[in-house]
N, C-alpha and C. Protein backbone atom coordinates (compact mmCIF):
# COMPACT_ATOMS: atom_id res chain seq x y z
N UNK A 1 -20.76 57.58 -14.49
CA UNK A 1 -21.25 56.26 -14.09
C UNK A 1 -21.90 55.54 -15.27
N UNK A 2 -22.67 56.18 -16.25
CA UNK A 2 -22.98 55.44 -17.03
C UNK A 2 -22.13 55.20 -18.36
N UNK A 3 -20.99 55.89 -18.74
CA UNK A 3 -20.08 55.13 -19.38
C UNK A 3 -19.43 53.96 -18.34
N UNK A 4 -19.20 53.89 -17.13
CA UNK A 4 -18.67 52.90 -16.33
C UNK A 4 -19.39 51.37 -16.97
N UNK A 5 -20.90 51.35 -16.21
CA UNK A 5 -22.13 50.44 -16.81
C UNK A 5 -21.63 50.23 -17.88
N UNK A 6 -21.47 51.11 -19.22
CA UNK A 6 -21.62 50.71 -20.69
C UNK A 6 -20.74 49.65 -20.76
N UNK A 7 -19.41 49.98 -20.44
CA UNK A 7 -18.54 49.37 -20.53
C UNK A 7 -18.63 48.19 -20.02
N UNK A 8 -18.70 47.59 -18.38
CA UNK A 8 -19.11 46.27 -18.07
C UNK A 8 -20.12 46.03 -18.57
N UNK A 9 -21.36 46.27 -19.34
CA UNK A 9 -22.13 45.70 -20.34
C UNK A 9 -21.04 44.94 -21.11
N UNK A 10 -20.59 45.79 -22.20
CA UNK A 10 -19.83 45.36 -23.28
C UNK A 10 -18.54 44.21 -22.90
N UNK A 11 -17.76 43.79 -21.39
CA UNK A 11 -17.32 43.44 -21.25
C UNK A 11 -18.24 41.97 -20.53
N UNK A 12 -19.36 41.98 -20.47
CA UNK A 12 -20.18 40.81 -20.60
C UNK A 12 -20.62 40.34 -21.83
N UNK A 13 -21.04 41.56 -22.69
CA UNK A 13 -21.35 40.89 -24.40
C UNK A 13 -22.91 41.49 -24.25
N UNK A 14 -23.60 41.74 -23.15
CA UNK A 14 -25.16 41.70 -23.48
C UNK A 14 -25.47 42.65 -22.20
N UNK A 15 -26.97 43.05 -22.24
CA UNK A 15 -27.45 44.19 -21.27
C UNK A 15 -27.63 45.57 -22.05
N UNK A 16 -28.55 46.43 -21.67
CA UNK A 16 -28.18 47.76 -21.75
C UNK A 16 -28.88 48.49 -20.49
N UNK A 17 -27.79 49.94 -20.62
CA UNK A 17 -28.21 50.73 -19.83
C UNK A 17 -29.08 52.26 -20.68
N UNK A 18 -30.56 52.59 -19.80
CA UNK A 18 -31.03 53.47 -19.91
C UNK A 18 -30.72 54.62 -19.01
N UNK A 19 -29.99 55.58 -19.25
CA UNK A 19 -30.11 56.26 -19.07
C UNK A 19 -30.66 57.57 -18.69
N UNK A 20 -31.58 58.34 -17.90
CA UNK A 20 -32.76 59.46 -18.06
C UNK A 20 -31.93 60.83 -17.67
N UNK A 21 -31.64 61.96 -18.57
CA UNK A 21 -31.09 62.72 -17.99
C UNK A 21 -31.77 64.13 -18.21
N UNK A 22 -31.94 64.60 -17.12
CA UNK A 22 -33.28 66.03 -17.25
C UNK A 22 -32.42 67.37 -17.33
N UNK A 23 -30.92 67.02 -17.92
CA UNK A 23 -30.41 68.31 -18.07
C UNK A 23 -30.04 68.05 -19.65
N UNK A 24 -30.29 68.79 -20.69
CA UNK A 24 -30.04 68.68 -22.18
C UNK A 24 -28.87 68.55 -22.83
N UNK A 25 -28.02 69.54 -22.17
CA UNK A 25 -26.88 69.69 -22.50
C UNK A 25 -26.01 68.62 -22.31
N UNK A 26 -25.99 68.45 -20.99
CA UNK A 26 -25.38 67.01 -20.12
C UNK A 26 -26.00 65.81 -21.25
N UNK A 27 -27.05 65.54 -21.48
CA UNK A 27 -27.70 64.19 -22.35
C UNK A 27 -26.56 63.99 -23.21
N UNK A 28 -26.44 65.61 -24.32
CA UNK A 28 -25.88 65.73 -25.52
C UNK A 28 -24.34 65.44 -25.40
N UNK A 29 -23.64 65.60 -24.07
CA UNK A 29 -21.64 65.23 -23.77
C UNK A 29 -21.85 64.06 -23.83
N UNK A 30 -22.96 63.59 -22.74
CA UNK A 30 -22.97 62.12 -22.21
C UNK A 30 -23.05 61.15 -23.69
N UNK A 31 -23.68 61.37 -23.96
CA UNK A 31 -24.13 60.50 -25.86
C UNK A 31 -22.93 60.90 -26.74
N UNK A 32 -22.33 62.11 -27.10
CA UNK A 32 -21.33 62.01 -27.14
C UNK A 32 -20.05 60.91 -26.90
N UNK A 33 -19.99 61.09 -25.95
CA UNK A 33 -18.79 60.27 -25.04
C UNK A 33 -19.19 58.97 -25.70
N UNK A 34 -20.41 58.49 -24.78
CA UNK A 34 -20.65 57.05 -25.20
C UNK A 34 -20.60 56.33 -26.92
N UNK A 35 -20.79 57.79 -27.68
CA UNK A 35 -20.47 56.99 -29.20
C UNK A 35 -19.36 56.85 -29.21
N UNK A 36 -18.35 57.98 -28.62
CA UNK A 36 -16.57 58.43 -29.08
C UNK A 36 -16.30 56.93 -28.66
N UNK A 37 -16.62 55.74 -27.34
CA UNK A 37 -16.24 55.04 -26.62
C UNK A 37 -16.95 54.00 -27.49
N UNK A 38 -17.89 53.85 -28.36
CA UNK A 38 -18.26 52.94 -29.28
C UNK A 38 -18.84 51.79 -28.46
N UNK A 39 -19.75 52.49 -27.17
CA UNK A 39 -20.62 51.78 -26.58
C UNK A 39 -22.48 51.88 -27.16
N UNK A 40 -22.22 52.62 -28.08
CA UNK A 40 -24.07 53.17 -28.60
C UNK A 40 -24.70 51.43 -28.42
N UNK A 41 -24.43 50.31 -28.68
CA UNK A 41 -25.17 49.53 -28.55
C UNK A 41 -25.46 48.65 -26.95
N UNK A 42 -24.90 49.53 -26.04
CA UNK A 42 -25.12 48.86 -24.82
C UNK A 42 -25.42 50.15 -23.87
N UNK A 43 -25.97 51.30 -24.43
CA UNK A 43 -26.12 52.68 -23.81
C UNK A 43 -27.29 53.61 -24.61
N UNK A 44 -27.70 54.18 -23.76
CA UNK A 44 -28.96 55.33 -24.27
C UNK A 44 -28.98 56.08 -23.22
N UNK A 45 -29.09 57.32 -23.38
CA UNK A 45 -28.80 58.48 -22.74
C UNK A 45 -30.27 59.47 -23.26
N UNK A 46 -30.84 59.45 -22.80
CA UNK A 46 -32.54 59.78 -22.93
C UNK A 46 -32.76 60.92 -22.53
N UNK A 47 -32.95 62.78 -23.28
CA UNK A 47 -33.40 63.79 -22.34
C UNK A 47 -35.31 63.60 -21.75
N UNK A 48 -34.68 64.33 -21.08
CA UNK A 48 -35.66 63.57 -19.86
C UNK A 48 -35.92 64.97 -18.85
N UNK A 49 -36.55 66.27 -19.87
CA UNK A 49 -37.17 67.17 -18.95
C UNK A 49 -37.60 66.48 -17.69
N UNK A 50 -37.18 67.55 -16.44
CA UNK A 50 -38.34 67.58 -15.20
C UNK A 50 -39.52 68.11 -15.60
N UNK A 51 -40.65 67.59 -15.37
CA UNK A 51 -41.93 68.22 -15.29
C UNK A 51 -42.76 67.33 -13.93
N UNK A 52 -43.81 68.13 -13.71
CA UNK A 52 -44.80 67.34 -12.47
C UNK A 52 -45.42 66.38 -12.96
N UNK A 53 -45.65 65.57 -11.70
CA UNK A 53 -46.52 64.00 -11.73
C UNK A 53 -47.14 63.74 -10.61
N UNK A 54 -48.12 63.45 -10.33
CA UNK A 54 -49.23 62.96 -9.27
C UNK A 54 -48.93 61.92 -8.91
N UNK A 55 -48.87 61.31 -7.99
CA UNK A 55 -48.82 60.22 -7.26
C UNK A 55 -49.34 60.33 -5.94
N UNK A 56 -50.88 59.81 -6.43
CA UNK A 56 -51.98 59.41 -5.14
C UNK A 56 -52.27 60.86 -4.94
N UNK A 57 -51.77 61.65 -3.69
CA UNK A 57 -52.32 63.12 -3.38
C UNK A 57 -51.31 64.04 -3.42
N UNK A 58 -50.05 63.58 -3.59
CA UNK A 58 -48.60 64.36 -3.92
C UNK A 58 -48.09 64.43 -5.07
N UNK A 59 -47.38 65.73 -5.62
CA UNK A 59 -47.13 66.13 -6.34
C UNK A 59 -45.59 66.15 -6.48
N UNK A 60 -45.15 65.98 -7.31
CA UNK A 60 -43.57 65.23 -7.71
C UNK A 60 -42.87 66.58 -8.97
N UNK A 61 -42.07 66.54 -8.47
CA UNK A 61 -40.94 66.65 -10.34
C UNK A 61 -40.19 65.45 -10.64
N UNK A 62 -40.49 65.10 -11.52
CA UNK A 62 -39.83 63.77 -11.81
C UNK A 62 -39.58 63.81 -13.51
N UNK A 63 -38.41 62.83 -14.09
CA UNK A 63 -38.15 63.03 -15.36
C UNK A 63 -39.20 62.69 -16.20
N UNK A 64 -39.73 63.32 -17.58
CA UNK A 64 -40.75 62.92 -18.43
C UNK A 64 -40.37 61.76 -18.77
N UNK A 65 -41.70 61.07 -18.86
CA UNK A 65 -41.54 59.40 -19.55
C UNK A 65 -41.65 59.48 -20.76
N UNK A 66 -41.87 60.99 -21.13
CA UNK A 66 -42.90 60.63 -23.04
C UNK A 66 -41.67 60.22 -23.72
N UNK A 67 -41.60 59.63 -23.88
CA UNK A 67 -40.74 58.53 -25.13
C UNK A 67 -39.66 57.63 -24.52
N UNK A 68 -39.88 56.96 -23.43
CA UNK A 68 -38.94 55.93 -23.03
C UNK A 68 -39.83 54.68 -23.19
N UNK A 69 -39.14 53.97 -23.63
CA UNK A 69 -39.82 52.51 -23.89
C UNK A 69 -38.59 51.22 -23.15
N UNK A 70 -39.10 50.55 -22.84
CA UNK A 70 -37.97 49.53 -22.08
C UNK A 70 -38.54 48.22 -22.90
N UNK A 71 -37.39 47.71 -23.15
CA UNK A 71 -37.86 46.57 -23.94
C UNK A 71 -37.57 44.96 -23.28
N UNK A 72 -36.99 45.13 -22.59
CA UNK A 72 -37.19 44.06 -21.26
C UNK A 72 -37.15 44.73 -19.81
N UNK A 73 -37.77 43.90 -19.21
CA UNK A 73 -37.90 44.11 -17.81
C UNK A 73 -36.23 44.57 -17.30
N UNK A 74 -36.31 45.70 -16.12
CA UNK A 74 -35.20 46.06 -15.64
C UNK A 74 -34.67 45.50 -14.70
N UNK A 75 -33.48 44.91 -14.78
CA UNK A 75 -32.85 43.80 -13.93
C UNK A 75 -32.27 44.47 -12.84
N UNK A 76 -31.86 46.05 -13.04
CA UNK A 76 -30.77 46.68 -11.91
C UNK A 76 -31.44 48.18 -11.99
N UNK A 77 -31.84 48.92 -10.95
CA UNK A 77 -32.32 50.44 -11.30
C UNK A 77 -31.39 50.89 -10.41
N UNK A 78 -30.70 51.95 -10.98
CA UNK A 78 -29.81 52.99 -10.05
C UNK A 78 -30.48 54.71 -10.30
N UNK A 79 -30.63 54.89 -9.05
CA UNK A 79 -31.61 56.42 -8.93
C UNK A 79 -30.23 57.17 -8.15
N UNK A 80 -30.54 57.93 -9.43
CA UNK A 80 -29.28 59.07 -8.55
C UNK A 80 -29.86 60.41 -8.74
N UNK A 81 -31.07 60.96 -8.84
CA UNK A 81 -31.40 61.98 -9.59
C UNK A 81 -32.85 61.61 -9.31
N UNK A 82 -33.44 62.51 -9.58
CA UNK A 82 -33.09 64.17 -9.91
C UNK A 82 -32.60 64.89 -8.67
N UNK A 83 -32.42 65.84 -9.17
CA UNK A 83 -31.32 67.05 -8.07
C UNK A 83 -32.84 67.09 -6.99
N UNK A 84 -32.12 66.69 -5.83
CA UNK A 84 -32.80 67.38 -3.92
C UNK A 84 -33.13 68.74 -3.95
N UNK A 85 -32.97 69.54 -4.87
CA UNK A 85 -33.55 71.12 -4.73
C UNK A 85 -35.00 71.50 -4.70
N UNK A 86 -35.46 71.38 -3.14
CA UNK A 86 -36.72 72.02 -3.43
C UNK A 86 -37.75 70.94 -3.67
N UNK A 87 -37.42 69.48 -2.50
CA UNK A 87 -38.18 68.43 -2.92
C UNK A 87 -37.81 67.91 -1.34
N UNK A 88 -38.78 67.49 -0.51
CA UNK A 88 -38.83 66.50 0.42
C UNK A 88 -38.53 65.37 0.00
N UNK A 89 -38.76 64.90 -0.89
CA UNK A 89 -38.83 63.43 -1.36
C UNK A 89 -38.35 63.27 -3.22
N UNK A 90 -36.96 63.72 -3.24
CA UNK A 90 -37.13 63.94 -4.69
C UNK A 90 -36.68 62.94 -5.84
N UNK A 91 -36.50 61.60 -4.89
CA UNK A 91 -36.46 60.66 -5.57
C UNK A 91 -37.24 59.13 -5.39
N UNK A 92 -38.51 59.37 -4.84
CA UNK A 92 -39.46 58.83 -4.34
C UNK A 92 -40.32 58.31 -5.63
N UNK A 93 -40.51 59.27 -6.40
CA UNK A 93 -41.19 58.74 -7.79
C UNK A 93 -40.97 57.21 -8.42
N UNK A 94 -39.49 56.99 -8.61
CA UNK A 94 -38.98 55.71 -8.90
C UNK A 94 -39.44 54.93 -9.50
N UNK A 95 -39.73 54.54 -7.83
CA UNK A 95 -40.44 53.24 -7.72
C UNK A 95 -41.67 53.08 -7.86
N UNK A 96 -42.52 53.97 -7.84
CA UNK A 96 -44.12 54.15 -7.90
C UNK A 96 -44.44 53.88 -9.55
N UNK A 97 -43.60 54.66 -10.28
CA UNK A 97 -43.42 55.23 -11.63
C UNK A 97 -42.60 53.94 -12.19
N UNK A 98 -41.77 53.13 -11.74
CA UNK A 98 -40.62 52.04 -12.73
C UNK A 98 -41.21 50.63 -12.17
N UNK A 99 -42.10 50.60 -11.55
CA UNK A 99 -41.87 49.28 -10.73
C UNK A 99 -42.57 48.10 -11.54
N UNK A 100 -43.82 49.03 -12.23
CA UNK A 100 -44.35 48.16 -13.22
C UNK A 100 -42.97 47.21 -14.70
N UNK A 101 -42.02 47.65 -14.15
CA UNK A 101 -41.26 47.45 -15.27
C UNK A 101 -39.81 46.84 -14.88
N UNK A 102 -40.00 46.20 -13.97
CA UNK A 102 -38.97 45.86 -12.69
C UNK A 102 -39.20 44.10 -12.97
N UNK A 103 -37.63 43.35 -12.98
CA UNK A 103 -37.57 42.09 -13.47
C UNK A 103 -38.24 41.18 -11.89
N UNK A 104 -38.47 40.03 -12.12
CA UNK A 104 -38.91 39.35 -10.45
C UNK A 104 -38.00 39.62 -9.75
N UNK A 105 -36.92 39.70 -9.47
CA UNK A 105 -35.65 39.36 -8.75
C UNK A 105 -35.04 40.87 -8.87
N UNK A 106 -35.40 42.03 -9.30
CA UNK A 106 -34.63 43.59 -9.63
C UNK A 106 -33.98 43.81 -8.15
N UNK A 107 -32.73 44.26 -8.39
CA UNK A 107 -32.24 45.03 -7.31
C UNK A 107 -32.32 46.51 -7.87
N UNK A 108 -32.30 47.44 -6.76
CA UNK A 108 -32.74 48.62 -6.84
C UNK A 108 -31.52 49.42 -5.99
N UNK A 109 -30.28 50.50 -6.58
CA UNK A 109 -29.61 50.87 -5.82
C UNK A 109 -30.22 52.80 -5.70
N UNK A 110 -29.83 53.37 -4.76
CA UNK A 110 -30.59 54.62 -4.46
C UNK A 110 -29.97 55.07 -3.55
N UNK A 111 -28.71 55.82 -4.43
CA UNK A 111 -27.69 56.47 -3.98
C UNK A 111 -27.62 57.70 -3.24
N UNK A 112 -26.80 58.33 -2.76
CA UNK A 112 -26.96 59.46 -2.04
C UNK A 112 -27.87 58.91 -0.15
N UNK A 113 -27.45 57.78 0.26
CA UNK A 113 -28.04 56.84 1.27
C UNK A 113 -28.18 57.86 2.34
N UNK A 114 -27.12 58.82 2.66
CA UNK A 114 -27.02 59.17 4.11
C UNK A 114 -27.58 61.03 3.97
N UNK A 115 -28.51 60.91 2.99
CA UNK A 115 -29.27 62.14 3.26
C UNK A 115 -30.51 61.78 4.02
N UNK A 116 -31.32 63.12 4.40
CA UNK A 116 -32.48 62.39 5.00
C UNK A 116 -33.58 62.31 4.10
N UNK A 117 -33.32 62.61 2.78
CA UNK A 117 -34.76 62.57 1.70
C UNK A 117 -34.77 61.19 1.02
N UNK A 118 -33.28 60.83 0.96
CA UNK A 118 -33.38 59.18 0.41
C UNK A 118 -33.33 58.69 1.46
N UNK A 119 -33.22 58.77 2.84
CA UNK A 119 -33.16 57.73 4.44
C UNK A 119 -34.78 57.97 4.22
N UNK A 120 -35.48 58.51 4.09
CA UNK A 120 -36.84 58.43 4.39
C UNK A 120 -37.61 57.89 3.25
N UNK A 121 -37.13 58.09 1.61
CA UNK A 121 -37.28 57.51 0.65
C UNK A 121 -37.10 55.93 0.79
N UNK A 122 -36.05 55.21 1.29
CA UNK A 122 -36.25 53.91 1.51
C UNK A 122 -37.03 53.56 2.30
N UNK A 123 -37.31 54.16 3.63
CA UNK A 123 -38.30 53.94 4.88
C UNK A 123 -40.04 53.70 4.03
N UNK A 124 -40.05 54.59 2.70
CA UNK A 124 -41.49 54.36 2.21
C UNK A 124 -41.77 53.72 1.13
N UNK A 125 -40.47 53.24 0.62
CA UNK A 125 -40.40 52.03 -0.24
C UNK A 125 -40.68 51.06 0.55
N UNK A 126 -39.97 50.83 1.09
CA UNK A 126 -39.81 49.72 2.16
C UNK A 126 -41.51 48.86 2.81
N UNK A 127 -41.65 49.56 3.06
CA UNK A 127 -43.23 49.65 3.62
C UNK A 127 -44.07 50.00 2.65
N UNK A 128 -44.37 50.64 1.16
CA UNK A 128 -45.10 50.64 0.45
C UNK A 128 -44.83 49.25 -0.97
N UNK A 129 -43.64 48.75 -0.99
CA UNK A 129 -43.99 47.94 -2.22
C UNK A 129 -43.12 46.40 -1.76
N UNK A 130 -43.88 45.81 -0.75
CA UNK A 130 -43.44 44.78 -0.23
C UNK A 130 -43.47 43.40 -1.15
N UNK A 131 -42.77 42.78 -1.08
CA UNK A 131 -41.96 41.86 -0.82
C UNK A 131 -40.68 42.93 -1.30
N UNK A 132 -39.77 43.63 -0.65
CA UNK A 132 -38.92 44.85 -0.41
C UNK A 132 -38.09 44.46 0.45
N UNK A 133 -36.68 44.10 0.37
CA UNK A 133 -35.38 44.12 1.42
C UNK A 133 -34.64 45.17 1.12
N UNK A 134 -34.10 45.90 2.20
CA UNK A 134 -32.95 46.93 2.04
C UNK A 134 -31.40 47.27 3.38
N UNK A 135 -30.81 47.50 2.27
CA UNK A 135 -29.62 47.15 3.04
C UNK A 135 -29.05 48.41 3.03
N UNK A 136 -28.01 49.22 4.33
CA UNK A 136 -27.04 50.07 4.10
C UNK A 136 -26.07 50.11 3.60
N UNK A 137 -25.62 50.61 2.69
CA UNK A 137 -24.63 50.29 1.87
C UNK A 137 -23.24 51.50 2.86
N UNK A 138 -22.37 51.25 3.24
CA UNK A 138 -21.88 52.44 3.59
C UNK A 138 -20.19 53.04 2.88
N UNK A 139 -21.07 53.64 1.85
CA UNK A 139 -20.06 54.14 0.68
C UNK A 139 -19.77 55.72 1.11
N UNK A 140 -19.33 56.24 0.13
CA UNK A 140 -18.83 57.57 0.93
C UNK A 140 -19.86 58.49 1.15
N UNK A 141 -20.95 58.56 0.05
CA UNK A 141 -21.94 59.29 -0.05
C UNK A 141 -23.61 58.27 0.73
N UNK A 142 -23.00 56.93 0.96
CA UNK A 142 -24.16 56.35 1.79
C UNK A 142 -24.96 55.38 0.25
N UNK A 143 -25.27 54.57 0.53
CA UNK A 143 -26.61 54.25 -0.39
C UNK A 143 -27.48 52.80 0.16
N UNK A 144 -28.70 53.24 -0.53
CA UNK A 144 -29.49 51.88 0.05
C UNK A 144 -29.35 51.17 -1.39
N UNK A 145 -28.82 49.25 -0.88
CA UNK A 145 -29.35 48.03 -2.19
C UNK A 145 -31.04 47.98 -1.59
N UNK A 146 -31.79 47.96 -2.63
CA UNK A 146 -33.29 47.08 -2.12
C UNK A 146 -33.09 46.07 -3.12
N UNK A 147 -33.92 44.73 -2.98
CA UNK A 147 -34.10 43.70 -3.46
C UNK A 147 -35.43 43.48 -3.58
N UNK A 148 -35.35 43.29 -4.53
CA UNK A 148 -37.24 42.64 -4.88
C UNK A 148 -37.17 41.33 -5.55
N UNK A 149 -38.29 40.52 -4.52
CA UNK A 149 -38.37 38.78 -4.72
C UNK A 149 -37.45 37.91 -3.90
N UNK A 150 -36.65 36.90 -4.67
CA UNK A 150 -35.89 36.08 -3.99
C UNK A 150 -34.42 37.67 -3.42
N UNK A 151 -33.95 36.90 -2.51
CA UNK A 151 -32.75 37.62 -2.03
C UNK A 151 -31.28 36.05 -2.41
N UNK A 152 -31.78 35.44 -3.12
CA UNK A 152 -30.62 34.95 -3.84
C UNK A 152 -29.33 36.03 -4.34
N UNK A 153 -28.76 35.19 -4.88
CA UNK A 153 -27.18 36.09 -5.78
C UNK A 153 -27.79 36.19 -6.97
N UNK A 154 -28.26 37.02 -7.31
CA UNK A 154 -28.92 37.19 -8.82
C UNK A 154 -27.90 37.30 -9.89
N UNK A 155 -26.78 37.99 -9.19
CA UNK A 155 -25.32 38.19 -10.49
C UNK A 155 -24.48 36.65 -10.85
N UNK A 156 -25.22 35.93 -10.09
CA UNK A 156 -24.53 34.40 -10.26
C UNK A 156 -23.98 33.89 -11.60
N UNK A 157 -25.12 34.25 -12.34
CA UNK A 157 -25.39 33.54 -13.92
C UNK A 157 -24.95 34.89 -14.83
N UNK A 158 -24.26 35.86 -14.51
CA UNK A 158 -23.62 37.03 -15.18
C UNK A 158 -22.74 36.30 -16.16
């Protein structure tokens, strides 16, 4: 998926995608690929150990932030990760953790829709970081769009 992104980047001219990937090896094909494909300037592929994080009175594995820097606000977040093993909520972090860094208008996709750790993951987005719309997406694996701000066509001006 994220050579997919790179590519419609590059076939717009502008954008990049960050990448966070908490398996090393995987970082090192993925970056790979993306140079062989001569997308390095519309792609970053970031290792991104799991380690724990607090949020409020719960305790998370979520990918390390130490060295991601975003240099504009994020217009599109796609959460596909980290792996459901051994997590009620294992992609709940997100938004708690990215939101400070989320454009007015960000759509937010959060794949894997028709499990019950992301069905309940949107249920506490939803209700914890309002002005929040979310929609069923019904793809093969399920996913929720959320919208934050206007619910205009934001891809209008693409």
């Amino acid at each position: 998926s994220t050579l997919v992104i790179g590519y419609c980047l590059k076939r717009l001219g502008r954008g990049k995608v960050i990448s966070l990937e908490h398996d090393e090896r995987f970082a090192r094909i993925t970056n790979e690929l993306i140079k062989f494909h001569g997308l390095t300037q519309f792609v970053s592929v970031i290792h991104c150990p799991l380690v724990k994080v607090d949020i409020g009175e719960e305790t998370f594995s979520w990918y390390s932030m130490e060295g991601v820097r975003f240099e504009k606000p994020i217009d599109v977040l796609v959460i596909d990760g980290p792996p459901a093993a051994g997590q009620e909520f294992p992609r709940y972090p997100a938004l708690p953790l990215l939101s400070a860094h989320l454009a007015k208008n960000a759509f937010i996709l959060l794949d894997d829709g028709r499990r019950a750790g992301e069905s309940r993951t949107n249920k506490r987005w939803t209700a914890e970081f309002p002005p929040i719309t979310s929609e069923f997406l019904p793809l093969e694996k399920g996913a929720f769009l959320l919208r934050r701000g206007e619910t205009s066509d934001h891809f209008t001006n693409l």
